[in-house]
PDB file of N, CA and C in Angstrom:
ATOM      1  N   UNK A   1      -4.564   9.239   1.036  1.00  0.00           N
ATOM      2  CA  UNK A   1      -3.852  10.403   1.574  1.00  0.00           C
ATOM      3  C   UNK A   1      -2.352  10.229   1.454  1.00  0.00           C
ATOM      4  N   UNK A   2      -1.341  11.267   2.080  1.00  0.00           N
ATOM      5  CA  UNK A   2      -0.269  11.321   1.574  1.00  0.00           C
ATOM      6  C   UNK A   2       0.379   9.807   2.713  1.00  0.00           C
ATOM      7  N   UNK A   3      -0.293   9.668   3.836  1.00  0.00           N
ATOM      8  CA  UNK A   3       0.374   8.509   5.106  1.00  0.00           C
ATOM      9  C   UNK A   3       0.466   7.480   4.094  1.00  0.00           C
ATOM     10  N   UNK A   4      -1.100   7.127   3.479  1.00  0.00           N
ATOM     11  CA  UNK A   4      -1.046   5.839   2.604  1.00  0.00           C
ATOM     12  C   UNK A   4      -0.141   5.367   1.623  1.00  0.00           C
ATOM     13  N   UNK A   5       0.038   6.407   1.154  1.00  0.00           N
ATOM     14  CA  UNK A   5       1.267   6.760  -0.513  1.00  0.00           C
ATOM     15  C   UNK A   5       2.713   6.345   0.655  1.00  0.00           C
ATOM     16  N   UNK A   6       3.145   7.220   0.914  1.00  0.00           N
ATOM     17  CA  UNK A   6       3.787   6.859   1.957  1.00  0.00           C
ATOM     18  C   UNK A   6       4.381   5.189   2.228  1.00  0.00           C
ATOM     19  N   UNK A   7       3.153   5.277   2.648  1.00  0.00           N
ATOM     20  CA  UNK A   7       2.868   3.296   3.475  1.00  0.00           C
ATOM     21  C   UNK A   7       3.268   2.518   2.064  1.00  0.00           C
ATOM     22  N   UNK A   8       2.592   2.828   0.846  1.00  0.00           N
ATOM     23  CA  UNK A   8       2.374   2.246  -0.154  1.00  0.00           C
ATOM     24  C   UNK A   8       4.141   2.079  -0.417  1.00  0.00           C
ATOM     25  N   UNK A   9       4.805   3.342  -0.614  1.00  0.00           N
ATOM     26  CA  UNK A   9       6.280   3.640  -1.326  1.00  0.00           C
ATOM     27  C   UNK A   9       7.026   2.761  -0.091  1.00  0.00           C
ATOM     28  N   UNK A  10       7.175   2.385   0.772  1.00  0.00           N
ATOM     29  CA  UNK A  10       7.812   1.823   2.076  1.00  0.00           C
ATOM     30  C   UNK A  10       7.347   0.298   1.273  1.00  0.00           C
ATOM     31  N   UNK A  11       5.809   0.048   1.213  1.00  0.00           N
ATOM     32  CA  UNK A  11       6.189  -1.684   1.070  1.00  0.00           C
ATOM     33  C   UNK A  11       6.275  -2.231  -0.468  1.00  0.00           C
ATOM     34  N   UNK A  12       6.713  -1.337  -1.206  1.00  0.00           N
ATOM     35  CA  UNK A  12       6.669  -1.519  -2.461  1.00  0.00           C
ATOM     36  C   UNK A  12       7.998  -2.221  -2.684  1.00  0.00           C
ATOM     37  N   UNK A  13       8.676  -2.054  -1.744  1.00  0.00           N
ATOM     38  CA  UNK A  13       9.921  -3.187  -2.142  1.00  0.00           C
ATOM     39  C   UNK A  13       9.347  -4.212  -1.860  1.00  0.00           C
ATOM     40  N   UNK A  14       8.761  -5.311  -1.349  1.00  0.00           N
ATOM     41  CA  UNK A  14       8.293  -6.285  -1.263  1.00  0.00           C
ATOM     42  C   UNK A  14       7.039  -6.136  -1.950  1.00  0.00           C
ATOM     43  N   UNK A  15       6.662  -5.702  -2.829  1.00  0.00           N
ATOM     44  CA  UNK A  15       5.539  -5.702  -3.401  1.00  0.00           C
ATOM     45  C   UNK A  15       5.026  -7.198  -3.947  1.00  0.00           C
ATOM     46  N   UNK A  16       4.183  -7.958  -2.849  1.00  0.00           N
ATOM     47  CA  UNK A  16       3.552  -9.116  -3.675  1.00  0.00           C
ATOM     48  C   UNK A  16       2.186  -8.882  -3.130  1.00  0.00           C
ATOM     49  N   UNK A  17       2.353 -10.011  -1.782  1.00  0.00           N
ATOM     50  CA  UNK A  17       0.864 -10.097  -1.164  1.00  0.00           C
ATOM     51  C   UNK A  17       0.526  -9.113  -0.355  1.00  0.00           C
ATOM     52  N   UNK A  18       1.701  -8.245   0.686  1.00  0.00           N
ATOM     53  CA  UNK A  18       1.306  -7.016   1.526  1.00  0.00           C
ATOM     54  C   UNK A  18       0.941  -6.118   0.298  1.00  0.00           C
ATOM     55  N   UNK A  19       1.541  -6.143  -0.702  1.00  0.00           N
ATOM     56  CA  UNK A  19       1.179  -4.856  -1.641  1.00  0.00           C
ATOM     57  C   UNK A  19      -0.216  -4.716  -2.004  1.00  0.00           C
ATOM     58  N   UNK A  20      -0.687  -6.395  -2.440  1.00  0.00           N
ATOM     59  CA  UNK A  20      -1.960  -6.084  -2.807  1.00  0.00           C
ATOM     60  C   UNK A  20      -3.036  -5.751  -1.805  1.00  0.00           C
ATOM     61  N   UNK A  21      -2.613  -6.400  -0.575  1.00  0.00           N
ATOM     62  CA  UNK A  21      -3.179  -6.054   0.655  1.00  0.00           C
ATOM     63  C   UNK A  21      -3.677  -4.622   0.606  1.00  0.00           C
ATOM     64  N   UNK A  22      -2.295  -3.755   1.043  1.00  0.00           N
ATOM     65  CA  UNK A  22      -2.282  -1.999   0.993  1.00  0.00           C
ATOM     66  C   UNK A  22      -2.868  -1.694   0.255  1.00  0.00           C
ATOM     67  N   UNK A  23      -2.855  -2.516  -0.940  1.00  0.00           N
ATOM     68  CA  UNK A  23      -3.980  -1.831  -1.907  1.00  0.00           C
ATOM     69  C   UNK A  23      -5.259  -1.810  -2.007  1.00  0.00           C
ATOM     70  N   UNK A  24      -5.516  -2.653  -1.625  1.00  0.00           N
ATOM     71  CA  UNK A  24      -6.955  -3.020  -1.502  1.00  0.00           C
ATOM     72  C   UNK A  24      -7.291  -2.163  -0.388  1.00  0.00           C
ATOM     73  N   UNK A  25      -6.497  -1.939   0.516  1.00  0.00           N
ATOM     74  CA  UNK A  25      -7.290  -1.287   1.832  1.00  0.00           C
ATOM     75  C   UNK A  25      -7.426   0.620   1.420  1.00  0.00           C
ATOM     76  N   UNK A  26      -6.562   1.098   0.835  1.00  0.00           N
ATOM     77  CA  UNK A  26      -6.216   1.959  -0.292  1.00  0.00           C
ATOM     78  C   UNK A  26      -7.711   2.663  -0.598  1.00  0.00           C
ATOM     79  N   UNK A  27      -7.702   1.669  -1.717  1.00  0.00           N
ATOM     80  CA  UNK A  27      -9.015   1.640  -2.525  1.00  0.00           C
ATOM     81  C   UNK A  27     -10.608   1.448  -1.767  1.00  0.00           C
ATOM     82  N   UNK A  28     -10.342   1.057  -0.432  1.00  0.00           N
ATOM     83  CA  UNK A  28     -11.651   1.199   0.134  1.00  0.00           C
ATOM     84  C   UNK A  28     -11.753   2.108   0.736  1.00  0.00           C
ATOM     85  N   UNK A  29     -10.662   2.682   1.563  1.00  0.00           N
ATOM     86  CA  UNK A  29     -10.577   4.243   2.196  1.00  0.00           C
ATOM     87  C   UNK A  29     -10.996   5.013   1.307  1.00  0.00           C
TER      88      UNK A  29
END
């Protein structure tokens, strides 16, 4: 949804391990 994208664009400056995190949780929602 748009919160996630959101969430996603916020920790994408640190994009390493939270990123893949968000992502993964992302992709199971």
């Amino acid at each position: 949804g748009i919160i996630f994208f959101i969430l996603i664009n916020l920790l994408s400056i640190d994009y390493g391990r939270v990123g893949v995190f968000i992502k993964k949780i992302v992709v199971t929602l």
